[in-house]
PDB file of N, CA and C in Angstrom:
ATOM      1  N   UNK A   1       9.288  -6.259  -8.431  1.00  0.00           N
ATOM      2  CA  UNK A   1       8.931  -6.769  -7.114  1.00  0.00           C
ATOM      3  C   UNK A   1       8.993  -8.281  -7.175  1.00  0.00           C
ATOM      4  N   UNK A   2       9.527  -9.192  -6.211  1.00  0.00           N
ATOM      5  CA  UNK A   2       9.822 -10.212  -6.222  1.00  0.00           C
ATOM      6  C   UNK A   2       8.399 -10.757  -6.047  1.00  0.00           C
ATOM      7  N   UNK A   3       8.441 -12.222  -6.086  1.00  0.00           N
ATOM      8  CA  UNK A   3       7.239 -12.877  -5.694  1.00  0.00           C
ATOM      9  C   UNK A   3       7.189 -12.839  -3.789  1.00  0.00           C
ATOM     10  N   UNK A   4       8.113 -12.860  -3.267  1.00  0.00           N
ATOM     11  CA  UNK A   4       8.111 -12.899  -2.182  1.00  0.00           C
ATOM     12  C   UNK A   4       7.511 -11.919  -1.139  1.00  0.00           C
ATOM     13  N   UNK A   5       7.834 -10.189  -2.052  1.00  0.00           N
ATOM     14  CA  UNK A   5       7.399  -9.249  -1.514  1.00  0.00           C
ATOM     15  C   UNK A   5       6.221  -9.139  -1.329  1.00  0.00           C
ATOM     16  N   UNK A   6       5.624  -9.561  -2.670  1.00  0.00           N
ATOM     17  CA  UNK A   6       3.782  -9.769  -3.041  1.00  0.00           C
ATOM     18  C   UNK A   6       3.218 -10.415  -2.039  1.00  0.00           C
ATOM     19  N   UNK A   7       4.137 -11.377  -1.539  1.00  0.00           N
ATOM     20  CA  UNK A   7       3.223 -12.477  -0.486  1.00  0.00           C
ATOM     21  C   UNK A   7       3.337 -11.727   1.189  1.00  0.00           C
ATOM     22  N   UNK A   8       4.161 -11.140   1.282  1.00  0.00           N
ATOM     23  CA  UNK A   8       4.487 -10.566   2.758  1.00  0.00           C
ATOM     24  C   UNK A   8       3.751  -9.131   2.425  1.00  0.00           C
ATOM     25  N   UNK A   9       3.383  -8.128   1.575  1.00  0.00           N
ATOM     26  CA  UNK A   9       2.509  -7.474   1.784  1.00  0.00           C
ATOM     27  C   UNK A   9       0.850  -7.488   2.280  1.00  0.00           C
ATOM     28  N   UNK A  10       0.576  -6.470   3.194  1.00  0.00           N
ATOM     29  CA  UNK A  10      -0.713  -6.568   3.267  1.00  0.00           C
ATOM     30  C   UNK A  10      -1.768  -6.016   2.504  1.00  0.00           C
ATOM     31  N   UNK A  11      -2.968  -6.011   2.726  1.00  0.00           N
ATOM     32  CA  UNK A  11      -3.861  -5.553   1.797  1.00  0.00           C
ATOM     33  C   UNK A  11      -3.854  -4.196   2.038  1.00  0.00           C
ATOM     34  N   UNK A  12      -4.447  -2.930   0.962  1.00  0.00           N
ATOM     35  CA  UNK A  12      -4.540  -1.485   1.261  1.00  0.00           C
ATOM     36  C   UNK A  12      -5.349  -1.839   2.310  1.00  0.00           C
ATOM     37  N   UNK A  13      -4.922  -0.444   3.499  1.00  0.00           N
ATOM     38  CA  UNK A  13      -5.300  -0.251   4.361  1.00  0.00           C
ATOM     39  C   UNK A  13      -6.858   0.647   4.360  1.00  0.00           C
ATOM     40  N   UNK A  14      -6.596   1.316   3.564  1.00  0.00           N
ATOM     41  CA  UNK A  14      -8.207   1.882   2.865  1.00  0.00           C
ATOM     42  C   UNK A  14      -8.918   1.705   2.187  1.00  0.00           C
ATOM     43  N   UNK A  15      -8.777   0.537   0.996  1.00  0.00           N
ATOM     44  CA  UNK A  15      -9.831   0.249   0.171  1.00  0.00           C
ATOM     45  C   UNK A  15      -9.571  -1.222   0.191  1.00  0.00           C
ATOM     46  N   UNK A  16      -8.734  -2.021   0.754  1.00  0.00           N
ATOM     47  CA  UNK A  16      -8.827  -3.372   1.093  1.00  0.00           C
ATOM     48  C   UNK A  16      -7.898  -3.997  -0.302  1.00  0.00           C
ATOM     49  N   UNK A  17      -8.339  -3.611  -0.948  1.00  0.00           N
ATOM     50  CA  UNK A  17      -7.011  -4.742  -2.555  1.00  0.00           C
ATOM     51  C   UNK A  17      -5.784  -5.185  -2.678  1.00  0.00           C
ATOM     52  N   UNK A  18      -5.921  -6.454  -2.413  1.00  0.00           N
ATOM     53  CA  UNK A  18      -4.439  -7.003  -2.895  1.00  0.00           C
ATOM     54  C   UNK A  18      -3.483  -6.692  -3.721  1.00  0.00           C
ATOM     55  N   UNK A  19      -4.206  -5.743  -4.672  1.00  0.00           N
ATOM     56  CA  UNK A  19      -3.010  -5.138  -5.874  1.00  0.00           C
ATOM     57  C   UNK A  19      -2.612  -4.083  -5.243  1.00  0.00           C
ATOM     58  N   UNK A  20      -1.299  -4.461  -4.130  1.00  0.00           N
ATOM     59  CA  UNK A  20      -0.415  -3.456  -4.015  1.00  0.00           C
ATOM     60  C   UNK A  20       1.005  -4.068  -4.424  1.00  0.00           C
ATOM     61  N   UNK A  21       2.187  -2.739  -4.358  1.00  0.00           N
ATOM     62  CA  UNK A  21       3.380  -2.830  -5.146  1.00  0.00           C
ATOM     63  C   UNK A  21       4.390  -2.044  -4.202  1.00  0.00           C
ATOM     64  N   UNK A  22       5.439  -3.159  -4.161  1.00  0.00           N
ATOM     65  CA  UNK A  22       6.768  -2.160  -3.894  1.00  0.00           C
ATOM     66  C   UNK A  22       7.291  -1.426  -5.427  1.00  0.00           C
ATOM     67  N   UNK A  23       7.771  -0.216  -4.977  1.00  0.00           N
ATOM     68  CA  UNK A  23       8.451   0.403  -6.256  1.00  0.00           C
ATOM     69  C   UNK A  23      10.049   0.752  -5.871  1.00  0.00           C
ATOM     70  N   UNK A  24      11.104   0.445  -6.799  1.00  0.00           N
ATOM     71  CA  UNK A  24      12.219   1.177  -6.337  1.00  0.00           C
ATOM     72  C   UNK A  24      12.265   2.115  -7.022  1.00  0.00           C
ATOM     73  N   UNK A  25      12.782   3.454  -6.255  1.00  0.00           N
ATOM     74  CA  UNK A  25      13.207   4.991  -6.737  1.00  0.00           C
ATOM     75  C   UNK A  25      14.529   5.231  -6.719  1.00  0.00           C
ATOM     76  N   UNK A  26      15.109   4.688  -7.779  1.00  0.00           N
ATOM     77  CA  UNK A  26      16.676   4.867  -7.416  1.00  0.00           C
ATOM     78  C   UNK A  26      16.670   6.584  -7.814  1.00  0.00           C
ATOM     79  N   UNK A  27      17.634   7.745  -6.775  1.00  0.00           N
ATOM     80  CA  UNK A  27      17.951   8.856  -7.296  1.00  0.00           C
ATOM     81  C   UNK A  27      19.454   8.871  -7.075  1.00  0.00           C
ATOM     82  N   UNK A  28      20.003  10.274  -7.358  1.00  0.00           N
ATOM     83  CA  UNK A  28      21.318  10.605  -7.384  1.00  0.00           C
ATOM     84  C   UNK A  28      21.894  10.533  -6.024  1.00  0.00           C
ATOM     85  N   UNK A  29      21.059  10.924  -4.725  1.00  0.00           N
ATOM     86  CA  UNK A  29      21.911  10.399  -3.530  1.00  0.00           C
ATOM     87  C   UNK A  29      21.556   8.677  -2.968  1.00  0.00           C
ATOM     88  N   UNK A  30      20.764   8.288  -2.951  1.00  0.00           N
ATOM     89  CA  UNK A  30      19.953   6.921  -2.739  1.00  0.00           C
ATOM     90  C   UNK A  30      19.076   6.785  -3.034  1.00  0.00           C
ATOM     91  N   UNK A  31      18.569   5.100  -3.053  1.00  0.00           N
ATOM     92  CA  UNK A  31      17.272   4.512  -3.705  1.00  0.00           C
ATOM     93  C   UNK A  31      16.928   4.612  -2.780  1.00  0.00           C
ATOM     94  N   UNK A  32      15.019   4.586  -2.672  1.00  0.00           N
ATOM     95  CA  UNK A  32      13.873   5.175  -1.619  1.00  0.00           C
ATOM     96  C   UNK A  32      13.448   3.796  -2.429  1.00  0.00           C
ATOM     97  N   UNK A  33      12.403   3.590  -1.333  1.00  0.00           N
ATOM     98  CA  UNK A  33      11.171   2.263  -1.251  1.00  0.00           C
ATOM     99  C   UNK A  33       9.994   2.460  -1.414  1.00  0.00           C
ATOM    100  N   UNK A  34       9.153   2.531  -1.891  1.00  0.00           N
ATOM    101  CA  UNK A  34       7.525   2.550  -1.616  1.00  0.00           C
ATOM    102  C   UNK A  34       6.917   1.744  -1.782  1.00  0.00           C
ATOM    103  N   UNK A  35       5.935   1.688  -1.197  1.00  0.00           N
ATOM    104  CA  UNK A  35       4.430   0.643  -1.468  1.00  0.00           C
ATOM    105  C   UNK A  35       3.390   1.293  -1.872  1.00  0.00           C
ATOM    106  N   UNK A  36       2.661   1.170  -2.538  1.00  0.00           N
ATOM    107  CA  UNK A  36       1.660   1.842  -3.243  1.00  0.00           C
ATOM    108  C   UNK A  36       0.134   0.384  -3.706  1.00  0.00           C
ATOM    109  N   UNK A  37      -0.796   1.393  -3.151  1.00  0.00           N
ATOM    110  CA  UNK A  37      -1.997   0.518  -3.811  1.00  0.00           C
ATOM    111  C   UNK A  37      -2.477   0.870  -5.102  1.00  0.00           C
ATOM    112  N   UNK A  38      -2.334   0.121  -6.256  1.00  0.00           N
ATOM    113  CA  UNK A  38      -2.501   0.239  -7.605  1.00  0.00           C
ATOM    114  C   UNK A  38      -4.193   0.626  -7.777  1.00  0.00           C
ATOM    115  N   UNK A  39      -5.192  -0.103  -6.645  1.00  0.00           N
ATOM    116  CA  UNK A  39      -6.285   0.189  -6.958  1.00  0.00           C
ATOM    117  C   UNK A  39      -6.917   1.749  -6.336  1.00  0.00           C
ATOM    118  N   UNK A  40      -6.388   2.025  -5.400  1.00  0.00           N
ATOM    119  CA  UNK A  40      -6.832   3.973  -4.558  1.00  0.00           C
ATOM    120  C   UNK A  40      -5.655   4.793  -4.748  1.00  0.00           C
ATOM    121  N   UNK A  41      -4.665   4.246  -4.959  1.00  0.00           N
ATOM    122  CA  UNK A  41      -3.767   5.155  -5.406  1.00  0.00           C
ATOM    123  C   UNK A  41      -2.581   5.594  -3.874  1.00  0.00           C
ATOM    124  N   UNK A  42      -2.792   4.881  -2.708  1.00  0.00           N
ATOM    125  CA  UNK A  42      -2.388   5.539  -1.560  1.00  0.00           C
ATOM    126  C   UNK A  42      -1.212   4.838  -1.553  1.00  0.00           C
ATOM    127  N   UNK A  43      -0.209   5.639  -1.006  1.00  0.00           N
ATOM    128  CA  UNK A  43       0.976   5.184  -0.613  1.00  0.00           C
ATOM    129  C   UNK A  43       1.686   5.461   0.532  1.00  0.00           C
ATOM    130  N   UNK A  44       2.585   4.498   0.809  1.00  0.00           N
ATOM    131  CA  UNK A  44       3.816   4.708   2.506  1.00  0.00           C
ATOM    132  C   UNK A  44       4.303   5.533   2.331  1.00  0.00           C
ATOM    133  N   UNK A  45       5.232   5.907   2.922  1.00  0.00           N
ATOM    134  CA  UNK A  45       6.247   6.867   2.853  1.00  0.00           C
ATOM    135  C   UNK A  45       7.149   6.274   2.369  1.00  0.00           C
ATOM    136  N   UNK A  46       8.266   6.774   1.484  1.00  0.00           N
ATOM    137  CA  UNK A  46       9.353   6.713   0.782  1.00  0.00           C
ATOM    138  C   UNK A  46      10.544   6.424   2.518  1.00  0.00           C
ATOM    139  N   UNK A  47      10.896   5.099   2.123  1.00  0.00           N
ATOM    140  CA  UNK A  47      12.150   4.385   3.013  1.00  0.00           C
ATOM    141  C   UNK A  47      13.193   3.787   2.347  1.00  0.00           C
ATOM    142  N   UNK A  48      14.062   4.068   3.084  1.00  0.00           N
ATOM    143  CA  UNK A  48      15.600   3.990   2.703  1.00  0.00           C
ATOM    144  C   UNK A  48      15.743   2.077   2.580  1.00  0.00           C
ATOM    145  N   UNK A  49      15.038   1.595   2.456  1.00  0.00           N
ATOM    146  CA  UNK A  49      15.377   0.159   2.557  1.00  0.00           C
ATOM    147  C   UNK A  49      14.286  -0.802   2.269  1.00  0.00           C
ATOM    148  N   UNK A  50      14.066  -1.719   1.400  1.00  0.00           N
ATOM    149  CA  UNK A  50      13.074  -2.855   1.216  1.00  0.00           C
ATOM    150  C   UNK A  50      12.167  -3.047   2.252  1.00  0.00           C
ATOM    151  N   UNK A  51      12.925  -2.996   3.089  1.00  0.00           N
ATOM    152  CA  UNK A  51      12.644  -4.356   4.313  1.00  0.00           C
ATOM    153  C   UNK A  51      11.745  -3.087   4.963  1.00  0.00           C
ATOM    154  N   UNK A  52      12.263  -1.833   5.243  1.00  0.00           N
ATOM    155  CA  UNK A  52      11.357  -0.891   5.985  1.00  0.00           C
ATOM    156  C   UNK A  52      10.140  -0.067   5.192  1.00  0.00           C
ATOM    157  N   UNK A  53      10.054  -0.413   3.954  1.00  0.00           N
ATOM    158  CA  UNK A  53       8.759  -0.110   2.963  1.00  0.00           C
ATOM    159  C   UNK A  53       7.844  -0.824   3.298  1.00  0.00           C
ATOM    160  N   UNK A  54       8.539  -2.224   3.425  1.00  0.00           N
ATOM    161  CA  UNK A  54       7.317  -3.187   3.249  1.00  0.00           C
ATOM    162  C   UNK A  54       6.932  -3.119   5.413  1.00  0.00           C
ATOM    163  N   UNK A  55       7.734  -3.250   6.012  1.00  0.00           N
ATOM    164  CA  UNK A  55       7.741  -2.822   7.537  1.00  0.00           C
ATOM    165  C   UNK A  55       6.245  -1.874   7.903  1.00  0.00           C
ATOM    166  N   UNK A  56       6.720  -0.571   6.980  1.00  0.00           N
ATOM    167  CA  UNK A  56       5.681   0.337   6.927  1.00  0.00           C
ATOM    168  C   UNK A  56       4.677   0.414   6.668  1.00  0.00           C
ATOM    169  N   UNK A  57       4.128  -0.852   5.209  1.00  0.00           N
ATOM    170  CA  UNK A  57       2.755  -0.506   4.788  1.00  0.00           C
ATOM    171  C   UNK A  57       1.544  -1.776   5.909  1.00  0.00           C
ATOM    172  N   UNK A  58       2.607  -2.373   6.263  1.00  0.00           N
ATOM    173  CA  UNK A  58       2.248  -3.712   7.186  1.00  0.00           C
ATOM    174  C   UNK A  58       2.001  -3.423   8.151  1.00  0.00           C
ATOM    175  N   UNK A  59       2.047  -2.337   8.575  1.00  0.00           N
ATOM    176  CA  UNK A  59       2.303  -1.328  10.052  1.00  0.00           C
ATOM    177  C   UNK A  59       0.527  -1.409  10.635  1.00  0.00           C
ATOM    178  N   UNK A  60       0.252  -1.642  11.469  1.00  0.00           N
ATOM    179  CA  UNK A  60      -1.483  -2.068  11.400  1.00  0.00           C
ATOM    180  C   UNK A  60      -2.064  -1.697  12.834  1.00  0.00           C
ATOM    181  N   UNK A  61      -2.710  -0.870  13.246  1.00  0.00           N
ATOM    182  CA  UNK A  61      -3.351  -0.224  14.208  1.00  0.00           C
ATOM    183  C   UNK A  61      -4.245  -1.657  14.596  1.00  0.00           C
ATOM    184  N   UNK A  62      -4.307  -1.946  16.059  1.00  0.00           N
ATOM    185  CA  UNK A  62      -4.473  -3.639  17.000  1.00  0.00           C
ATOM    186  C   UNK A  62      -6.048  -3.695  16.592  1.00  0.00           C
ATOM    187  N   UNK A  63      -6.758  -2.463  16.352  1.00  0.00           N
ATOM    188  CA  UNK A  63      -8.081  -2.229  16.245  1.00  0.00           C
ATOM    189  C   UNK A  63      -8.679  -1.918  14.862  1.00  0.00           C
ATOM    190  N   UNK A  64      -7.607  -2.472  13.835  1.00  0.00           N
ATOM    191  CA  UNK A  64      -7.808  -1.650  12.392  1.00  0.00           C
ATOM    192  C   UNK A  64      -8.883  -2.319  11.907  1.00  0.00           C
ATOM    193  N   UNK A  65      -9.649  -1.659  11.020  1.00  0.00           N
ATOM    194  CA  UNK A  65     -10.167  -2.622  10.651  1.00  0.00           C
ATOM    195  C   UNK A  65     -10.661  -2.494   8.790  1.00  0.00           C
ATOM    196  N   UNK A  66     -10.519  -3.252   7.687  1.00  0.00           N
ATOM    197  CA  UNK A  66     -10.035  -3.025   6.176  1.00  0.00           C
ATOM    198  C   UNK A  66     -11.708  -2.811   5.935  1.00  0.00           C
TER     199      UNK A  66
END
């Protein structure tokens, strides 16, 4: 994960910690994306692209609250 990704992620959405991670899953038809919080263990959904992993875990309900 670049330094860049680290900085444009948000915090887990359920237990609040900055230690989250993009992962790449390269398989035999395409690489998948995830974000994952290292400290609860929760993760996005598996996306076809960087940009829509990190899209996804950033994804934030107007009323959320960590």
């Amino acid at each position: 994960m670049s330094k860049t990704d680290k900085e444009t992620l948000k915090p887990c959405p359920f237990c609040g910690s900055n230690e989250v991670q993009l992962y790449v899953c390269p398989n035999e038809v395409k690489t998948a994306y995830v974000v994952q919080c290292i400290d609860c263990g929760v993760s996005s959904a598996y996306m076809h692209s960087r940009k829509d992993a990190i899209e996804m875990w950033n994804r934030r309900n107007e009323n959320e609250k960590i």
